[in-house]
C-alpha atoms as a PDB file:
ATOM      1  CA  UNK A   1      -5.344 194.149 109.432  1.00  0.00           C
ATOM      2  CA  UNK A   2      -3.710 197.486 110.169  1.00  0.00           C
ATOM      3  CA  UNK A   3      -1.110 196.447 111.021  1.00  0.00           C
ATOM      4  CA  UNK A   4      -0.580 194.723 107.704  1.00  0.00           C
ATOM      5  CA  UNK A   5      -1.364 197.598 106.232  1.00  0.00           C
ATOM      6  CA  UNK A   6       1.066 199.821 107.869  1.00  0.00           C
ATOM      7  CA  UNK A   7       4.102 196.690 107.232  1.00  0.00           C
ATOM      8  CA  UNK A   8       3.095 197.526 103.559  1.00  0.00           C
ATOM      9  CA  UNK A   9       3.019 200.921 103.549  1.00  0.00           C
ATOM     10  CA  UNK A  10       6.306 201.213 105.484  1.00  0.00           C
ATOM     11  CA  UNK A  11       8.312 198.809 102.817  1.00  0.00           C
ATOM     12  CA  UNK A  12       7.181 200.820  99.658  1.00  0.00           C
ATOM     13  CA  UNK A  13       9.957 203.883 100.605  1.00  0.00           C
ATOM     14  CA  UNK A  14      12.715 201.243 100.487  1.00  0.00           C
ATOM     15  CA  UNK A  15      11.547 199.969  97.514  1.00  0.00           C
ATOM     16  CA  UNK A  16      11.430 202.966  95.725  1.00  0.00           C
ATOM     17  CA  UNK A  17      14.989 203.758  96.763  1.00  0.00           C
ATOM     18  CA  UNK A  18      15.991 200.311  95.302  1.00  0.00           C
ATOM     19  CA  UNK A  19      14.042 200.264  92.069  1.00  0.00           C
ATOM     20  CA  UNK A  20      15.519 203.516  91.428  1.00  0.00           C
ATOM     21  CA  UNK A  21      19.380 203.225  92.277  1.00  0.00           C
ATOM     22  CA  UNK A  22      18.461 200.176  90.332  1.00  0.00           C
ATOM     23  CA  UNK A  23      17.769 201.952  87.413  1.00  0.00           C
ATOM     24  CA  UNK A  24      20.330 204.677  88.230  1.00  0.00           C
ATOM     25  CA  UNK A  25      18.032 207.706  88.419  1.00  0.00           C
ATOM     26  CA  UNK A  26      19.148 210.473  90.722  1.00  0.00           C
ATOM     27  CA  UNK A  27      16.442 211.577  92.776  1.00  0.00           C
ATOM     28  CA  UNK A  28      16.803 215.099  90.410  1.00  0.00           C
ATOM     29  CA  UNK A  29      15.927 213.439  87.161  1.00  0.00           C
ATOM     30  CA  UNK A  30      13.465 211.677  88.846  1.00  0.00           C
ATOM     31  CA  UNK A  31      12.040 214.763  90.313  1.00  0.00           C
ATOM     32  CA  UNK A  32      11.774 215.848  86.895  1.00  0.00           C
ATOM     33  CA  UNK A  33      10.343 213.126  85.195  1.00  0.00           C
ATOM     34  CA  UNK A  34       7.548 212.920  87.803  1.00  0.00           C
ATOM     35  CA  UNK A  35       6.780 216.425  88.545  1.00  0.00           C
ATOM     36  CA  UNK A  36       7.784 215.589  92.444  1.00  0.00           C
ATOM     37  CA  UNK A  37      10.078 217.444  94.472  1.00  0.00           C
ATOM     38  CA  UNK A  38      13.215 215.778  95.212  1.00  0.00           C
ATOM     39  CA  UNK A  39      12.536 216.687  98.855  1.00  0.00           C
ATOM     40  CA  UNK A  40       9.263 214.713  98.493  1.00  0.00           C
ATOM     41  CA  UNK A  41      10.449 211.700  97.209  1.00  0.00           C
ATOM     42  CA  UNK A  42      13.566 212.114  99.222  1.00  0.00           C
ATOM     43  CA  UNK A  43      10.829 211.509 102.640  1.00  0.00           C
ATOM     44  CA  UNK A  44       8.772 208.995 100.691  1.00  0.00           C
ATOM     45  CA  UNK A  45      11.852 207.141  99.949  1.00  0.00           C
ATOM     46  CA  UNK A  46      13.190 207.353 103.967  1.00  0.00           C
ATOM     47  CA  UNK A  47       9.752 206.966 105.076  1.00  0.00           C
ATOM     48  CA  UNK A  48       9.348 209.781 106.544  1.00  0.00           C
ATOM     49  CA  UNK A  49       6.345 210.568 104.371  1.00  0.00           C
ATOM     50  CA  UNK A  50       3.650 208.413 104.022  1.00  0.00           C
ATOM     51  CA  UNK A  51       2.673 207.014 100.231  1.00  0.00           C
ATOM     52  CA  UNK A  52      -0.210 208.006  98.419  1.00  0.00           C
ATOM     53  CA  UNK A  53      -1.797 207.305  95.054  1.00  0.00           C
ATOM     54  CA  UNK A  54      -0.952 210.350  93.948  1.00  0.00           C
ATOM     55  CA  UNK A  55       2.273 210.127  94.119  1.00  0.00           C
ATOM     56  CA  UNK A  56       2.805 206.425  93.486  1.00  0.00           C
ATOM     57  CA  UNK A  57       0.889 206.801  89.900  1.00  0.00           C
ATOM     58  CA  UNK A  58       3.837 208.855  88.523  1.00  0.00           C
ATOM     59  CA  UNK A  59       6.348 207.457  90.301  1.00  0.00           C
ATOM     60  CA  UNK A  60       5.031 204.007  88.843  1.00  0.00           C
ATOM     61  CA  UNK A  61       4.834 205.294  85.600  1.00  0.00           C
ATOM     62  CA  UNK A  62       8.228 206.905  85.450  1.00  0.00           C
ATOM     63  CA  UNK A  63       9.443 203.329  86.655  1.00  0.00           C
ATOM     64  CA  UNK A  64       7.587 201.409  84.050  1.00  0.00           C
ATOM     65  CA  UNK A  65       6.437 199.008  86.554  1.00  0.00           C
ATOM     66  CA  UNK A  66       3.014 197.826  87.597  1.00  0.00           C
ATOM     67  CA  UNK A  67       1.768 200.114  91.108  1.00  0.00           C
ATOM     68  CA  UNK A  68       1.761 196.307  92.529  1.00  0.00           C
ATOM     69  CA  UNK A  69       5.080 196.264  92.202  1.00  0.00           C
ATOM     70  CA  UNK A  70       5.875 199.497  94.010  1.00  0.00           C
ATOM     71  CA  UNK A  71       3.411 198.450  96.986  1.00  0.00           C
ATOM     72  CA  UNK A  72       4.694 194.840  97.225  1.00  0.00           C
ATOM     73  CA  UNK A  73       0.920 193.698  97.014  1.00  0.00           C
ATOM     74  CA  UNK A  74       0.285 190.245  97.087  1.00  0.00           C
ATOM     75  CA  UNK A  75      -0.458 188.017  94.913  1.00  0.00           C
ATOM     76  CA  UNK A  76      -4.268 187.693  94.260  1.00  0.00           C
ATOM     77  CA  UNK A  77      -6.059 184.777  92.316  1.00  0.00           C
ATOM     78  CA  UNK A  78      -4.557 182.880  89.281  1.00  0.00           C
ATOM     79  CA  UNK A  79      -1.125 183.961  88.931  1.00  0.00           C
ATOM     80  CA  UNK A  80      -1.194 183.220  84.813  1.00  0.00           C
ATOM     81  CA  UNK A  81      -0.594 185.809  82.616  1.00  0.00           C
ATOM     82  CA  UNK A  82      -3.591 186.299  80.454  1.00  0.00           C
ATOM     83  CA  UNK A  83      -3.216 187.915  77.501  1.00  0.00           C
ATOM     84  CA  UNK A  84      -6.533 189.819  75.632  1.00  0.00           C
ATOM     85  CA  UNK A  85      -6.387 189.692  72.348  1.00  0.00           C
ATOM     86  CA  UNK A  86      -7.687 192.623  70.151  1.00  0.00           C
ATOM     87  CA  UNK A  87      -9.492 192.472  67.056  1.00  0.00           C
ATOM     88  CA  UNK A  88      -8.388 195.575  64.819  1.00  0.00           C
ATOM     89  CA  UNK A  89      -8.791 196.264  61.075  1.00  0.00           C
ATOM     90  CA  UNK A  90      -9.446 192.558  60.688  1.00  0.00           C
ATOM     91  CA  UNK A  91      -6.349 191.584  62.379  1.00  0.00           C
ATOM     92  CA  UNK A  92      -5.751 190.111  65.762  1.00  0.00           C
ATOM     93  CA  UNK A  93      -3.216 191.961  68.231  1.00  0.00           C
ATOM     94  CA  UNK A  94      -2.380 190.384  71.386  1.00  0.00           C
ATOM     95  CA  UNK A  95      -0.245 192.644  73.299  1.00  0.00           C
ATOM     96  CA  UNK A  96       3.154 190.930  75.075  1.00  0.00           C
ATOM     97  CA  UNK A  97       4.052 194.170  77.138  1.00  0.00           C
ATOM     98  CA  UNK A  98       2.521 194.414  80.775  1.00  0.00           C
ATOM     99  CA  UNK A  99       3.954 197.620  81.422  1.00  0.00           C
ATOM    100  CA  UNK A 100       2.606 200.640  80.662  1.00  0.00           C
ATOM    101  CA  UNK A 101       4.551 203.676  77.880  1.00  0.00           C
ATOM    102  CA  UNK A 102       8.063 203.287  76.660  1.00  0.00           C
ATOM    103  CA  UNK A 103       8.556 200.167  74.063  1.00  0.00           C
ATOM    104  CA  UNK A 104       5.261 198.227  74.009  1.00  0.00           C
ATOM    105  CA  UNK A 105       5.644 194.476  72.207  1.00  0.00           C
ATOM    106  CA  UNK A 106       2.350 192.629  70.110  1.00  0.00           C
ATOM    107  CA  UNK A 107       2.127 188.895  68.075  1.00  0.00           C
ATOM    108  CA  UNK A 108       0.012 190.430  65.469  1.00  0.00           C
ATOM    109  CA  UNK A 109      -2.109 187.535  62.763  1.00  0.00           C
ATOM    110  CA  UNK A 110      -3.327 189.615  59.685  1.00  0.00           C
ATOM    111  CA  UNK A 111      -5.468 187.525  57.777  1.00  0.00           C
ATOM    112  CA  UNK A 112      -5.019 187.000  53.885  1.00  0.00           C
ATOM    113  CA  UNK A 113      -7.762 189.205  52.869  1.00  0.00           C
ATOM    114  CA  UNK A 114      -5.951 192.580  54.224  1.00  0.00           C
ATOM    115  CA  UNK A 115      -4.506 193.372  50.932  1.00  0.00           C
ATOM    116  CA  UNK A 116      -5.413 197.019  50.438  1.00  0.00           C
ATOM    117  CA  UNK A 117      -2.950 199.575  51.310  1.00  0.00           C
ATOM    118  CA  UNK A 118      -4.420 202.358  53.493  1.00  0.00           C
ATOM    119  CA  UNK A 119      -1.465 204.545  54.671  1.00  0.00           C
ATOM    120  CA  UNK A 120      -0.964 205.704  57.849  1.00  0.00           C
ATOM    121  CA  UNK A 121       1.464 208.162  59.301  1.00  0.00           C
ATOM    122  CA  UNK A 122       1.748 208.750  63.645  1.00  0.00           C
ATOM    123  CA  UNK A 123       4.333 209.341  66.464  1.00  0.00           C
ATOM    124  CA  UNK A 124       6.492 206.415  66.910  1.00  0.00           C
ATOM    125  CA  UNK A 125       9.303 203.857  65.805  1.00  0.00           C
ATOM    126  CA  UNK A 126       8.259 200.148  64.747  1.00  0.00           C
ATOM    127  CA  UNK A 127      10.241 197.145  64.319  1.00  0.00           C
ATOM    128  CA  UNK A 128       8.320 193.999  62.487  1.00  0.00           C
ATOM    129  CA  UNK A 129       9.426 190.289  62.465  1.00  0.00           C
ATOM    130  CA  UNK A 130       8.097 187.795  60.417  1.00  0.00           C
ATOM    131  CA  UNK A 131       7.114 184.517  62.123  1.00  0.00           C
ATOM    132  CA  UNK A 132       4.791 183.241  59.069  1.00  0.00           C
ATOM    133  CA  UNK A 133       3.273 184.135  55.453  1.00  0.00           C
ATOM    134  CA  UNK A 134       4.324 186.658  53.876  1.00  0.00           C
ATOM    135  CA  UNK A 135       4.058 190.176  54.673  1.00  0.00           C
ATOM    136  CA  UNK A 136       3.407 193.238  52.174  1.00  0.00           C
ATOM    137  CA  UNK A 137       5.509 196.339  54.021  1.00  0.00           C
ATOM    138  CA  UNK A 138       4.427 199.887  51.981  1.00  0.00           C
ATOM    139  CA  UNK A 139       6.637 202.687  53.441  1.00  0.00           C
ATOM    140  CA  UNK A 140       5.894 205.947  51.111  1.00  0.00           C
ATOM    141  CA  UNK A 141       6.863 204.819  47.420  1.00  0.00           C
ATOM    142  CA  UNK A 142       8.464 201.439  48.794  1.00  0.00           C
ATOM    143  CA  UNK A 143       6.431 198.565  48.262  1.00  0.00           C
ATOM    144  CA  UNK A 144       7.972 195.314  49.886  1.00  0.00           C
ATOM    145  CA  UNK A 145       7.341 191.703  50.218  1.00  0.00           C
ATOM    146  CA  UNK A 146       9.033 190.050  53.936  1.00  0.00           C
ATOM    147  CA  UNK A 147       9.082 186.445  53.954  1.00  0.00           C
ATOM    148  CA  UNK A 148       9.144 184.083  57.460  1.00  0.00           C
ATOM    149  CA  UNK A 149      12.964 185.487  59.502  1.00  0.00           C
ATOM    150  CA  UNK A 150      12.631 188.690  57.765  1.00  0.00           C
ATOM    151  CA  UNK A 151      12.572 191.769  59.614  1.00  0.00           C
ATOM    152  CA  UNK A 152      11.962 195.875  59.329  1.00  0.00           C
ATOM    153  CA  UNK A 153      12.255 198.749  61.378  1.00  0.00           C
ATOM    154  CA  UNK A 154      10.851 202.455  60.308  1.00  0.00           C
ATOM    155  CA  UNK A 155       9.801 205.345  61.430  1.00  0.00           C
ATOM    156  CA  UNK A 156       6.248 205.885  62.001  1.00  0.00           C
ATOM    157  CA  UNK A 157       6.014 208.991  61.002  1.00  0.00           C
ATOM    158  CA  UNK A 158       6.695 207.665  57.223  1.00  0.00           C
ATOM    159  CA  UNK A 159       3.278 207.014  55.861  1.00  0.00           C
ATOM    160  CA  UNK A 160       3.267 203.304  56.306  1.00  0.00           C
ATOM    161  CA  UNK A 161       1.106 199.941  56.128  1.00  0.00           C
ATOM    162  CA  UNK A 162       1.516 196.192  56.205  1.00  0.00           C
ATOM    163  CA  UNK A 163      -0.742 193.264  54.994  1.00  0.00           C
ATOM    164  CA  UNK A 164      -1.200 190.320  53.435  1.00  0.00           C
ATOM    165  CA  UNK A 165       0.510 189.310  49.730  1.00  0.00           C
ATOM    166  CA  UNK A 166      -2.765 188.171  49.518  1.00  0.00           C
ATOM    167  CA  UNK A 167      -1.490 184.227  49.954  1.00  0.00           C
ATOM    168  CA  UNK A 168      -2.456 183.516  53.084  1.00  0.00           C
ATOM    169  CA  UNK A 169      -2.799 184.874  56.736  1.00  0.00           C
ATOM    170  CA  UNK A 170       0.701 186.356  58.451  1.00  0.00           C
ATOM    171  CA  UNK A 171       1.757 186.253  61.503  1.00  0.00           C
ATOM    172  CA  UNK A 172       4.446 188.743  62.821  1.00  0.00           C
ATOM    173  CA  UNK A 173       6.450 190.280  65.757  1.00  0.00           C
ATOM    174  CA  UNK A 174       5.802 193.574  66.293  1.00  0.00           C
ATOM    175  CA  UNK A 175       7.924 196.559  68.657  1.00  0.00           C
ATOM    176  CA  UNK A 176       6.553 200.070  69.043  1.00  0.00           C
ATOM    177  CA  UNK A 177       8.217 202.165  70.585  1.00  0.00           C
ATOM    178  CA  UNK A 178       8.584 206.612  71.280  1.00  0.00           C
ATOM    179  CA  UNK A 179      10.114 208.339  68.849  1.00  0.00           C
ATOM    180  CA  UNK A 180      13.647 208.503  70.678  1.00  0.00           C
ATOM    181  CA  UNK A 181      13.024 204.826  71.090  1.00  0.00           C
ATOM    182  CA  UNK A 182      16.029 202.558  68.955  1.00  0.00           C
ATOM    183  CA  UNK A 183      16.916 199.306  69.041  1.00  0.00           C
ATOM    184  CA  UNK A 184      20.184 198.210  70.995  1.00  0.00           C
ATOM    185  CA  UNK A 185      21.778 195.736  69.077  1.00  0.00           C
ATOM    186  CA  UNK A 186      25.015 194.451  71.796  1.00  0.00           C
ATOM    187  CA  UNK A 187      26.008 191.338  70.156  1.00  0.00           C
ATOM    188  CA  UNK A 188      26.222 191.104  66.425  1.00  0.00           C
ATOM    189  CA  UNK A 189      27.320 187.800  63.951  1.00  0.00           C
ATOM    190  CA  UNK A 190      30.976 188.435  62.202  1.00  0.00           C
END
């Protein structure tokens, strides 16, 4: 069993030197992003120092992968993603995003009888998508109506709210991401 253990422990500097040429971080930014000296995660990535939770916590957050991931664990159980639903103001969220900060994706179903605005204002970016229903949008003084293929992005920080017309239950895409956060749009129709 050690030496399992220490096999696992000695793959986790190579790959953090993968995931983040990968990503094309220089071991600077990454210093800064983590609050880890570059000479530290210089050794941890040469294995020269020996990983801890400590440091792999940051570093897995600044990577926006699961710590799994960074320790190569194995598999354990039933492999199927399973996602939690959440019950909130009447609506149901499941969240689609298994990683943790940065742009976070949820399948929201509001049901018809969320038809009272209550404005909200917070940190953030959102993009909505209309899969179903129809979907009452109130950004400040703008009061709008998406239909199924319909989409809208705003800033958060607009007081904001979305419902039901009142017609029936809507379903919807939702993206939520920082404030510096925007969509990349690479290929668009002519």
């Amino acid at each position: 069993m050690a030496n399992d253990d220490a096999a696992v422990l000695a793959a986790v500097g190579p790959r953090l030197r993968d995931l983040r040429k990968r990503r094309g971080i220089t071991l600077a930014r990454l210093a800064e992003s983590t609050g880890i000296s570059v000479s530290t995660l210089s050794r941890l990535e040469s294995g020269e120092r020996r990983p801890n939770l400590e440091l792999l916590l940051p570093l897995a957050r600044a990577h926006r992968v699961p710590l799994d991931e960074l320790v190569g664990a194995p598999p354990v159980g039933d492999p199927r993603v399973r996602l939690k639903p959440i019950k909130r103001a009447g609506a149901t969220i499941v969240p689609l995003t298994q990683h943790p900060g940065g742009l976070q994706a949820f399948k929201m179903v509001i049901p018809r009888t969320r038809r009272v605005p209550d404005l909200r204002t917070h940190e953030g970016y959102e993009w909505v998508y209309v899969l179903s229903g129809r979907l009452r949008l109130v950004l400040a003084e703008r009061d709008l109506v998406l239909k199924p293929g319909e989409a809208a992005e705003f800033d958060t920080r607009l007081p904001h709210w979305f419902g039901s017309t009142g017609e029936e239950a809507v379903e919807l895409l939702s993206l939520f991401g920082p404030q510096s956060e925007r969509v990349h749009v690479r290929a668009k129709p002519r």
